[in-house]
PDB file of N, CA and C in Angstrom:
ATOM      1  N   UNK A   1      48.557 162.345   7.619  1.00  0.00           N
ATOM      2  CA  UNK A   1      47.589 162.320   8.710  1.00  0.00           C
ATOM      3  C   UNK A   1      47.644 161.004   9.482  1.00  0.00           C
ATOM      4  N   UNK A   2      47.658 160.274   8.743  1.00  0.00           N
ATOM      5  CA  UNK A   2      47.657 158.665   9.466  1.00  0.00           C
ATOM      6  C   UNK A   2      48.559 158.575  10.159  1.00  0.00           C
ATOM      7  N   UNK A   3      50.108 159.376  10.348  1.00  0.00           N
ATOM      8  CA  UNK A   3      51.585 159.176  11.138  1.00  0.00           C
ATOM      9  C   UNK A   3      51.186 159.568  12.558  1.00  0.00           C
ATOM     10  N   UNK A   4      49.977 160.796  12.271  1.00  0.00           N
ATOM     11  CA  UNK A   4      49.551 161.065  13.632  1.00  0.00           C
ATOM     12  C   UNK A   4      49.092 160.852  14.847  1.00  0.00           C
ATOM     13  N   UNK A   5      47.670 159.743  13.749  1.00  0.00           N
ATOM     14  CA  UNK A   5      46.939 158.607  14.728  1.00  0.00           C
ATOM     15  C   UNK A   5      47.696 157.541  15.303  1.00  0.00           C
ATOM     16  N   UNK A   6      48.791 157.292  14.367  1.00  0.00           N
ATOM     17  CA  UNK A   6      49.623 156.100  14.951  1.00  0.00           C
ATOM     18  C   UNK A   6      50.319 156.145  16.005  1.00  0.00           C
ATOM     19  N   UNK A   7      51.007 157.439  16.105  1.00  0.00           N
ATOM     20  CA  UNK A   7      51.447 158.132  17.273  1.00  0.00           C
ATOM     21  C   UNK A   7      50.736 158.268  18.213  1.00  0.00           C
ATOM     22  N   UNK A   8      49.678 159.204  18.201  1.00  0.00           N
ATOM     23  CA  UNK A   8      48.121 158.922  19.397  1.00  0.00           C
ATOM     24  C   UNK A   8      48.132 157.591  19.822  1.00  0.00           C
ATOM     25  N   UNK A   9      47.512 156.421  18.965  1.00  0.00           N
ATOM     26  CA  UNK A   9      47.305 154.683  19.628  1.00  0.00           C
ATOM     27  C   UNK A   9      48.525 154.259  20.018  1.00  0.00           C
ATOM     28  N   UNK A  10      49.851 154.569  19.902  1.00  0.00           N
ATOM     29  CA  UNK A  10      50.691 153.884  20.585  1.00  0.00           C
ATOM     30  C   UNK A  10      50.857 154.545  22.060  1.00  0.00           C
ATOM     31  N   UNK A  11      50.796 155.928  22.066  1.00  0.00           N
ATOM     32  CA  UNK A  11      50.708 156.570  23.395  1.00  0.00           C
ATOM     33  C   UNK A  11      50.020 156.302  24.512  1.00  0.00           C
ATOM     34  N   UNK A  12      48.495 156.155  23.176  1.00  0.00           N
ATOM     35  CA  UNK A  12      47.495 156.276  24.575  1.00  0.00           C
ATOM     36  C   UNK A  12      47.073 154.437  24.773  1.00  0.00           C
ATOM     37  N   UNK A  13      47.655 153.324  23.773  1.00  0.00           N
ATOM     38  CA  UNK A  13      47.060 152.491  24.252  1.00  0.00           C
ATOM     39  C   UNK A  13      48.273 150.851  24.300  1.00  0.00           C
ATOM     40  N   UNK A  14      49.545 151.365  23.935  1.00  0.00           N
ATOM     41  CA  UNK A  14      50.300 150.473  24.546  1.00  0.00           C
ATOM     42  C   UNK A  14      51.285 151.348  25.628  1.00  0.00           C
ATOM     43  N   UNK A  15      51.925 150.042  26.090  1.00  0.00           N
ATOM     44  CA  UNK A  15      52.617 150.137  27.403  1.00  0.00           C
ATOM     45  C   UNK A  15      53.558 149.165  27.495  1.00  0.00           C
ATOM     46  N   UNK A  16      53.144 147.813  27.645  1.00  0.00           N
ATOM     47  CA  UNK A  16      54.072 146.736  27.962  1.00  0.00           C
ATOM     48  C   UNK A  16      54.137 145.628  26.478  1.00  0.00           C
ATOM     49  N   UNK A  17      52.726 145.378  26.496  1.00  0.00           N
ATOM     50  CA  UNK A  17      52.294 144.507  25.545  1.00  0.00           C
ATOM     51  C   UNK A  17      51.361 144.378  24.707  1.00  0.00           C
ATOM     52  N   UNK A  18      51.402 143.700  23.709  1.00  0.00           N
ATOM     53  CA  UNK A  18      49.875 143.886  22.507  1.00  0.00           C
ATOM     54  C   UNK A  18      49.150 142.348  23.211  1.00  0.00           C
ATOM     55  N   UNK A  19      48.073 143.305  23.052  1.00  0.00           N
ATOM     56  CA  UNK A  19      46.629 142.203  23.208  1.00  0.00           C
ATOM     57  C   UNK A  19      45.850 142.221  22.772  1.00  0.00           C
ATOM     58  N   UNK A  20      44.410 141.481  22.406  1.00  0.00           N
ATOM     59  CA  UNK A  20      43.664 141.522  21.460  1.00  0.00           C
ATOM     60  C   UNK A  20      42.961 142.956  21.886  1.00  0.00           C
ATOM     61  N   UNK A  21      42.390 143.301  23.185  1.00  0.00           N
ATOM     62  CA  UNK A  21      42.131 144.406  24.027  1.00  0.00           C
ATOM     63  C   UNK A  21      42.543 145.252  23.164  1.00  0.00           C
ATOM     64  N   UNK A  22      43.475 145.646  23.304  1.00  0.00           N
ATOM     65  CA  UNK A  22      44.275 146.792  22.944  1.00  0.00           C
ATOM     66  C   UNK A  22      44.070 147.068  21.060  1.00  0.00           C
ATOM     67  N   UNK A  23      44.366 146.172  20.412  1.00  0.00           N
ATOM     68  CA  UNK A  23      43.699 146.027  19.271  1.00  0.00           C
ATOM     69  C   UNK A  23      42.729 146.326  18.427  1.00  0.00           C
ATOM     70  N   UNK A  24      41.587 145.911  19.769  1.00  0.00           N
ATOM     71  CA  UNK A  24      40.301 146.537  19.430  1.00  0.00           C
ATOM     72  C   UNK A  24      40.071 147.588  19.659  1.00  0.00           C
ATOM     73  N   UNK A  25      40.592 148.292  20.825  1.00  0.00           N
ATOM     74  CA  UNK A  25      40.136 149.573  21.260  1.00  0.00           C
ATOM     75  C   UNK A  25      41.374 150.332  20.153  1.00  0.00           C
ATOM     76  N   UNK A  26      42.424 150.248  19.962  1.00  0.00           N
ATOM     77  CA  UNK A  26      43.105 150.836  18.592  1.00  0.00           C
ATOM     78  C   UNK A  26      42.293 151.107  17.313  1.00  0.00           C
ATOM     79  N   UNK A  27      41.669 149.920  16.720  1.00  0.00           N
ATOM     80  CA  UNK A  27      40.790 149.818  15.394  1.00  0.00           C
ATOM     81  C   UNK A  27      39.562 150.276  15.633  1.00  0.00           C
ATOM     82  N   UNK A  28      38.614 150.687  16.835  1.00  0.00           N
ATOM     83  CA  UNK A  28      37.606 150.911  17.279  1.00  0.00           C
ATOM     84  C   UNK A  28      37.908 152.656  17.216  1.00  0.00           C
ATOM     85  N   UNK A  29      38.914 152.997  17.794  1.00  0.00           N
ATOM     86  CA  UNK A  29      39.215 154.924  18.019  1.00  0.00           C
ATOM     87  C   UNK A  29      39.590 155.061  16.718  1.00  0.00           C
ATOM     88  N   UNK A  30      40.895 154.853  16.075  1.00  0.00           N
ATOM     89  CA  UNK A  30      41.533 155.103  14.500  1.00  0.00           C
ATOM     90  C   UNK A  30      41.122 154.317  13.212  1.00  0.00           C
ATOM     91  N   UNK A  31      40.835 153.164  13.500  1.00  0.00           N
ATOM     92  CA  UNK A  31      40.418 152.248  12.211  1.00  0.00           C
ATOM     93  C   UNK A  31      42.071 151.378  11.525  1.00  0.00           C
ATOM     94  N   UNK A  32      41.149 150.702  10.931  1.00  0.00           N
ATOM     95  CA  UNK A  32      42.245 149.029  10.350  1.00  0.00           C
ATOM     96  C   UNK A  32      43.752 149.262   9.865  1.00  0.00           C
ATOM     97  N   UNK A  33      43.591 151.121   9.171  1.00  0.00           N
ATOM     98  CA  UNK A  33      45.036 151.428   8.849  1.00  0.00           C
ATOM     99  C   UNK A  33      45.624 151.518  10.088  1.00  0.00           C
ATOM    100  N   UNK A  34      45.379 152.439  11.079  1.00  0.00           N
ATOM    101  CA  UNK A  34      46.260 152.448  12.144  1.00  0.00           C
ATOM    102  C   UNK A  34      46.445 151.558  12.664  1.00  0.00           C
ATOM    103  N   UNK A  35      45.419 150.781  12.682  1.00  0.00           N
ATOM    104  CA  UNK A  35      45.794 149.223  13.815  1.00  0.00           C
ATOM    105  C   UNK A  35      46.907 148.589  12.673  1.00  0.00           C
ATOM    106  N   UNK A  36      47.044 148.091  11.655  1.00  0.00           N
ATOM    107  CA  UNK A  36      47.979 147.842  10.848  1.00  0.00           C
ATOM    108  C   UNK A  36      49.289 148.342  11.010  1.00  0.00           C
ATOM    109  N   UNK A  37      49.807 149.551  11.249  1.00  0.00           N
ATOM    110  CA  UNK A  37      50.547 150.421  11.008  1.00  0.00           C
ATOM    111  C   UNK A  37      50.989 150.026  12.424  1.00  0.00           C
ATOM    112  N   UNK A  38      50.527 150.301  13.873  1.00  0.00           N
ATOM    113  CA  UNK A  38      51.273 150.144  14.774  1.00  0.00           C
ATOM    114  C   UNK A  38      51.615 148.735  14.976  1.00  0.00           C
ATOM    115  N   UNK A  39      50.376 147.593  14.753  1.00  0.00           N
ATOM    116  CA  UNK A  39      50.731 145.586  14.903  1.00  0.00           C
ATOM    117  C   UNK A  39      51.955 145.631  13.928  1.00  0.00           C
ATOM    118  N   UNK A  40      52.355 146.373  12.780  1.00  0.00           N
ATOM    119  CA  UNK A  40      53.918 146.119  12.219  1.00  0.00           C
ATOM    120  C   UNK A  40      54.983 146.500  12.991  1.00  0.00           C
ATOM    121  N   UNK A  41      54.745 147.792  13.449  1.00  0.00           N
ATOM    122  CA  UNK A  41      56.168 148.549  14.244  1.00  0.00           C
ATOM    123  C   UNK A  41      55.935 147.908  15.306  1.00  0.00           C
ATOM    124  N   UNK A  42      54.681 147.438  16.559  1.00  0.00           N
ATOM    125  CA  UNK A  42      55.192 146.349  17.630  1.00  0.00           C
ATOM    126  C   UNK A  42      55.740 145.448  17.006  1.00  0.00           C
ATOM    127  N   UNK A  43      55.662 144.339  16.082  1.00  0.00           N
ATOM    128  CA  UNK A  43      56.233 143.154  15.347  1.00  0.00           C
ATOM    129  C   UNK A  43      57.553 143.308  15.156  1.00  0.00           C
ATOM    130  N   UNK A  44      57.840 144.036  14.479  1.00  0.00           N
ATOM    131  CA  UNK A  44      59.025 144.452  14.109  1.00  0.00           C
ATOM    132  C   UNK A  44      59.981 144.600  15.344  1.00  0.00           C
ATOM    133  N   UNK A  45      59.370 145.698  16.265  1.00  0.00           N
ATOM    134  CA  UNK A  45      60.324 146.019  17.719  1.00  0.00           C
ATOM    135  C   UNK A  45      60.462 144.132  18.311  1.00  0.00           C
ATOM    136  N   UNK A  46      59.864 143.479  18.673  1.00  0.00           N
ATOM    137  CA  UNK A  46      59.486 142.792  19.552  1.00  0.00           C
ATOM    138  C   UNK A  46      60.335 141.356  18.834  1.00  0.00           C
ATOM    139  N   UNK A  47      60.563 141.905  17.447  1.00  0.00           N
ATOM    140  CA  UNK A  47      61.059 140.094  16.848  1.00  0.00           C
ATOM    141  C   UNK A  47      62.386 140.798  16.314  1.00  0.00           C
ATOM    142  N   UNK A  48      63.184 142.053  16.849  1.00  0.00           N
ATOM    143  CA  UNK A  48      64.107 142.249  16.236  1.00  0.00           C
ATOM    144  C   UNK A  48      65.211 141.324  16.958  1.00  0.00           C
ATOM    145  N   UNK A  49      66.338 140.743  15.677  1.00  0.00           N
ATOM    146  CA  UNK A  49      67.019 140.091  16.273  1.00  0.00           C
ATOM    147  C   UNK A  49      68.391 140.285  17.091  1.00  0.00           C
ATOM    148  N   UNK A  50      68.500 140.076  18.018  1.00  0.00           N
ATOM    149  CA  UNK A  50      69.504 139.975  18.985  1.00  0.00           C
ATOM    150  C   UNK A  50      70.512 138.851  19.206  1.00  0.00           C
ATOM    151  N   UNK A  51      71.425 138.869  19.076  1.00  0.00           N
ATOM    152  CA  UNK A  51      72.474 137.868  19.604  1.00  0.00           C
ATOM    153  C   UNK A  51      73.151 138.157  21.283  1.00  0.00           C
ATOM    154  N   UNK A  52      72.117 137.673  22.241  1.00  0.00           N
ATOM    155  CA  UNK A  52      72.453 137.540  23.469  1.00  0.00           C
ATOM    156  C   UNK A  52      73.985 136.754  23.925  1.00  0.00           C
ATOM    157  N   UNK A  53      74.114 136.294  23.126  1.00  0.00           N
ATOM    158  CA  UNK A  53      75.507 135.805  23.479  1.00  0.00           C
ATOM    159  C   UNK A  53      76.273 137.041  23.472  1.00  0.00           C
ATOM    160  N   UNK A  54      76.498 137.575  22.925  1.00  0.00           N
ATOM    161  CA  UNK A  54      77.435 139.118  23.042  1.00  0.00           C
ATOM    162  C   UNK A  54      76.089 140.541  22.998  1.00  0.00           C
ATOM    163  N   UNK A  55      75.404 140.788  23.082  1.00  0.00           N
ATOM    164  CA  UNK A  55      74.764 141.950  23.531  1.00  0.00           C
ATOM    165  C   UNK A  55      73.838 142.113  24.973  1.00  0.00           C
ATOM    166  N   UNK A  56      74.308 143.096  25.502  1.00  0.00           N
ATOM    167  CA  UNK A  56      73.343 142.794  26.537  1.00  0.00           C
ATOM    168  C   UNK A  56      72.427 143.857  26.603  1.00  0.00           C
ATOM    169  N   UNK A  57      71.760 144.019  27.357  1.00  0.00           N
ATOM    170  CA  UNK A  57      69.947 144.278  27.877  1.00  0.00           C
ATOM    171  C   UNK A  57      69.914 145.510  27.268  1.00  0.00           C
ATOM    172  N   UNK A  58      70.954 146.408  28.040  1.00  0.00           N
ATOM    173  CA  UNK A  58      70.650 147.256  27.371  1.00  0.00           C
ATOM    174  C   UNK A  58      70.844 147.978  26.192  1.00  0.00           C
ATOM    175  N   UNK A  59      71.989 147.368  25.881  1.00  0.00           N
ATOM    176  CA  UNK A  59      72.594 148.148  24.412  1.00  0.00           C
ATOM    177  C   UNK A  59      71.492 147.510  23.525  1.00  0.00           C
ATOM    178  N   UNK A  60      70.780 146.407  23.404  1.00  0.00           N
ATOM    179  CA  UNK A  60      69.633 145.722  22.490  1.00  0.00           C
ATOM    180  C   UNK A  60      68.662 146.435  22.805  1.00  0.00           C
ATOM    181  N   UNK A  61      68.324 147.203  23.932  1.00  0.00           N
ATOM    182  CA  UNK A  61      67.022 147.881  23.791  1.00  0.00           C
ATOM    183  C   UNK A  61      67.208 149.126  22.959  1.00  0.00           C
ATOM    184  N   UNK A  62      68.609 149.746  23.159  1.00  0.00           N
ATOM    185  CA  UNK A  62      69.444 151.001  22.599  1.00  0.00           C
ATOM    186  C   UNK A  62      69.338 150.690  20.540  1.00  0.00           C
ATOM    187  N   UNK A  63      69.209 149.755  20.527  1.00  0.00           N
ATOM    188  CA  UNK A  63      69.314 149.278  19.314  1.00  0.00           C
ATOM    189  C   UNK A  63      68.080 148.735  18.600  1.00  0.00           C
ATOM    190  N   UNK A  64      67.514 148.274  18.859  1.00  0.00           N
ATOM    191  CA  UNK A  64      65.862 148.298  18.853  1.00  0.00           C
ATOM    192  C   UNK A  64      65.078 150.091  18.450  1.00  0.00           C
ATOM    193  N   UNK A  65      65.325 150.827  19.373  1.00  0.00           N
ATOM    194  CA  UNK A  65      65.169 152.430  19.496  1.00  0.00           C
ATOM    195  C   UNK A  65      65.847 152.566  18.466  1.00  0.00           C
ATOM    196  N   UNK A  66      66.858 152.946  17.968  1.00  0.00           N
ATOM    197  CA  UNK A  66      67.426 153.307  16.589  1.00  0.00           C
ATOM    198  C   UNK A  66      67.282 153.101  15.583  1.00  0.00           C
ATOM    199  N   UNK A  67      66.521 151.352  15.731  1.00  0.00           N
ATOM    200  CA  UNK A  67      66.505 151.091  14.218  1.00  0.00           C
ATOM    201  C   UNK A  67      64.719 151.682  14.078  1.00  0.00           C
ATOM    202  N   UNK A  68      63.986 151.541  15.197  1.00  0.00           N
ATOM    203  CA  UNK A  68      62.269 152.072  15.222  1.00  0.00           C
ATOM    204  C   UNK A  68      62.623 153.286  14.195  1.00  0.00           C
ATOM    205  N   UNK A  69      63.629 153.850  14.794  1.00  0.00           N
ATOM    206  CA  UNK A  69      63.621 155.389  14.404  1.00  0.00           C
ATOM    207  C   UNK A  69      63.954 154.937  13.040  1.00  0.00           C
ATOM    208  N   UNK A  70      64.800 154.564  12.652  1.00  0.00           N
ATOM    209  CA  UNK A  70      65.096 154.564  11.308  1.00  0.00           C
ATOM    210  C   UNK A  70      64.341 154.267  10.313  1.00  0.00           C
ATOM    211  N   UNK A  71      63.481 152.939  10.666  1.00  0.00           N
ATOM    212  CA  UNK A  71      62.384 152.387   9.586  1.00  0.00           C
ATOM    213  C   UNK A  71      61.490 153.358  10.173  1.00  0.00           C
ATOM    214  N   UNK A  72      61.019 153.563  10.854  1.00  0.00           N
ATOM    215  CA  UNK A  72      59.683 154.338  10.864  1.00  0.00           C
ATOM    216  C   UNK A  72      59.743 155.634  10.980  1.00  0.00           C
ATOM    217  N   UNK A  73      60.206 156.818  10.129  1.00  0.00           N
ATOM    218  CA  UNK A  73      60.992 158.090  10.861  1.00  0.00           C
ATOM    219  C   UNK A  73      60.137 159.102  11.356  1.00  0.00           C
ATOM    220  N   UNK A  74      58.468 158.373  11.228  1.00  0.00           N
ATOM    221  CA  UNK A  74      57.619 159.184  11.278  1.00  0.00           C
ATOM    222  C   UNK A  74      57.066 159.245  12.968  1.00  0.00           C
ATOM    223  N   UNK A  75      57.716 158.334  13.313  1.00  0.00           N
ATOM    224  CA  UNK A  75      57.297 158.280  14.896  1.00  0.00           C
ATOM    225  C   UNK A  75      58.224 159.354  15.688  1.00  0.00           C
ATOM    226  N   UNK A  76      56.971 159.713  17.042  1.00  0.00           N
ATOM    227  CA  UNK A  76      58.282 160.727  18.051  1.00  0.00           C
ATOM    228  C   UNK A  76      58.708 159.895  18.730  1.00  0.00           C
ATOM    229  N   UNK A  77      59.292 160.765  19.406  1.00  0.00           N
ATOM    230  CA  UNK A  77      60.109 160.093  20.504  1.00  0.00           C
ATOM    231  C   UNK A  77      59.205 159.305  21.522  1.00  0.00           C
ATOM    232  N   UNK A  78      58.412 159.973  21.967  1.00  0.00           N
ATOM    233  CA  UNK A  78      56.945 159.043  22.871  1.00  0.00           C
ATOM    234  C   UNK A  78      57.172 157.531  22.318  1.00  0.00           C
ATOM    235  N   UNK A  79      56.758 157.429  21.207  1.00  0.00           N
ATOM    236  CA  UNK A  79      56.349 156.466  20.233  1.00  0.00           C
ATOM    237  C   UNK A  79      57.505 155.352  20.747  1.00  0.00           C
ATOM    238  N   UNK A  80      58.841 156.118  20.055  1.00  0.00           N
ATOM    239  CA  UNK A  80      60.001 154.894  19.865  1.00  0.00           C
ATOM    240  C   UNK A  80      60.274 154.566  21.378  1.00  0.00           C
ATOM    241  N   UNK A  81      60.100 155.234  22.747  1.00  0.00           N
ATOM    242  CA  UNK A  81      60.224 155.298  23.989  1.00  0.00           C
ATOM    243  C   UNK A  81      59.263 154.225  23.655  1.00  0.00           C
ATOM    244  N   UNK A  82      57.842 153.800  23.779  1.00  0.00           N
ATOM    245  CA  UNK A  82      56.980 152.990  24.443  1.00  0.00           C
ATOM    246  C   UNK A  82      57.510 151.912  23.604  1.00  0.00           C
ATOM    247  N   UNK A  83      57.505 151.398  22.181  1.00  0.00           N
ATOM    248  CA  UNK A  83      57.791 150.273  21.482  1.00  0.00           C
ATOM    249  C   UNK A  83      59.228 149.947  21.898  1.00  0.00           C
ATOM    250  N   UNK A  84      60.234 150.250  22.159  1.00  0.00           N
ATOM    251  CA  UNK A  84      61.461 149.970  22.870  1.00  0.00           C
ATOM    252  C   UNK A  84      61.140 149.417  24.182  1.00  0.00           C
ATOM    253  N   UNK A  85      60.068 150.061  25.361  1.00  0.00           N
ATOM    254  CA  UNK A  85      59.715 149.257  26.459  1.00  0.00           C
ATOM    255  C   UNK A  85      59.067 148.140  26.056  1.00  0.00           C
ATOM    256  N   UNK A  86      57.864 147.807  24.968  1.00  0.00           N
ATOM    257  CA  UNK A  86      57.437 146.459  24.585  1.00  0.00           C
ATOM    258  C   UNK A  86      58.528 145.395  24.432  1.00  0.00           C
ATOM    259  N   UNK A  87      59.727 145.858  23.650  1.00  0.00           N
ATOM    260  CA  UNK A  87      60.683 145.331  22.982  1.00  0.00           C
ATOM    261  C   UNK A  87      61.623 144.822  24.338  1.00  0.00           C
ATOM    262  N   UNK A  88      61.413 145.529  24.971  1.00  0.00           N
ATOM    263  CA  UNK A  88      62.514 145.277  26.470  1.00  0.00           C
ATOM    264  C   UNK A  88      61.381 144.211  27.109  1.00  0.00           C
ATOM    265  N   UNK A  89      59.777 144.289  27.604  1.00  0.00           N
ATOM    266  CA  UNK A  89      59.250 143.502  28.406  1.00  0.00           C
ATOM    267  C   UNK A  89      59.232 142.391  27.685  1.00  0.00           C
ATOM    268  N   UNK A  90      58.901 142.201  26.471  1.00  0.00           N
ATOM    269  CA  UNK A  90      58.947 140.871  26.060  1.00  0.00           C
ATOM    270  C   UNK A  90      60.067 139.854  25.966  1.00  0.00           C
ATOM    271  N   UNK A  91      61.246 140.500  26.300  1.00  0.00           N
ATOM    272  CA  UNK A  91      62.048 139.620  26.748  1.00  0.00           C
ATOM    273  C   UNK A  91      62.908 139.571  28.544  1.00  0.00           C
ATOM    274  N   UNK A  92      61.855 140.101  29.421  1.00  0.00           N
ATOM    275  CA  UNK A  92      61.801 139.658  30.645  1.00  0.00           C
ATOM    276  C   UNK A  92      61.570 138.225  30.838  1.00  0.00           C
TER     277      UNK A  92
END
């Protein structure tokens, strides 16, 4: 049940970036597990490591998306789509 809500709060309440905002209104609709559950998979997307010297923009976002999918297999596609755009804006 909980794979579900996590899916719901990433849909309906990220986009670009995590903020405390967003946080609250996450733990406020689902509660502390879900807010937990998605602040790891943004963390995770957002600090995965890249070697910019040889990868570029997009094959690292391509790669970011694969591995979401892999550690987390419980997310849809929505899901790994929006945390791949976090993962891409935070390094604009």
């Amino acid at each position: 049940m909980i794979m579900k809500t996590v899916n719901a709060a990433i849909s309906k309440y990220l986009d670009l970036w995590w903020d405390e905002d967003k946080a609250e209104a996450i733990k406020a609709k689902y509660g502390n597990e879900t807010l937990s559950f998605v602040k790891e998979i943004y963390d995770y997307a957002v600090n995965y490591p890249v070697d910019w010297s040889s990868e570029t923009y997009a094959a690292a976002i391509d790669k970011v998306r694969d591995s979401v999918k892999q550690n987390y297999p419980y997310l849809d596609e929505n899901s790994v789509r929006i945390i791949g755009i976090c993962f891409a804006y935070s390094w604009k």
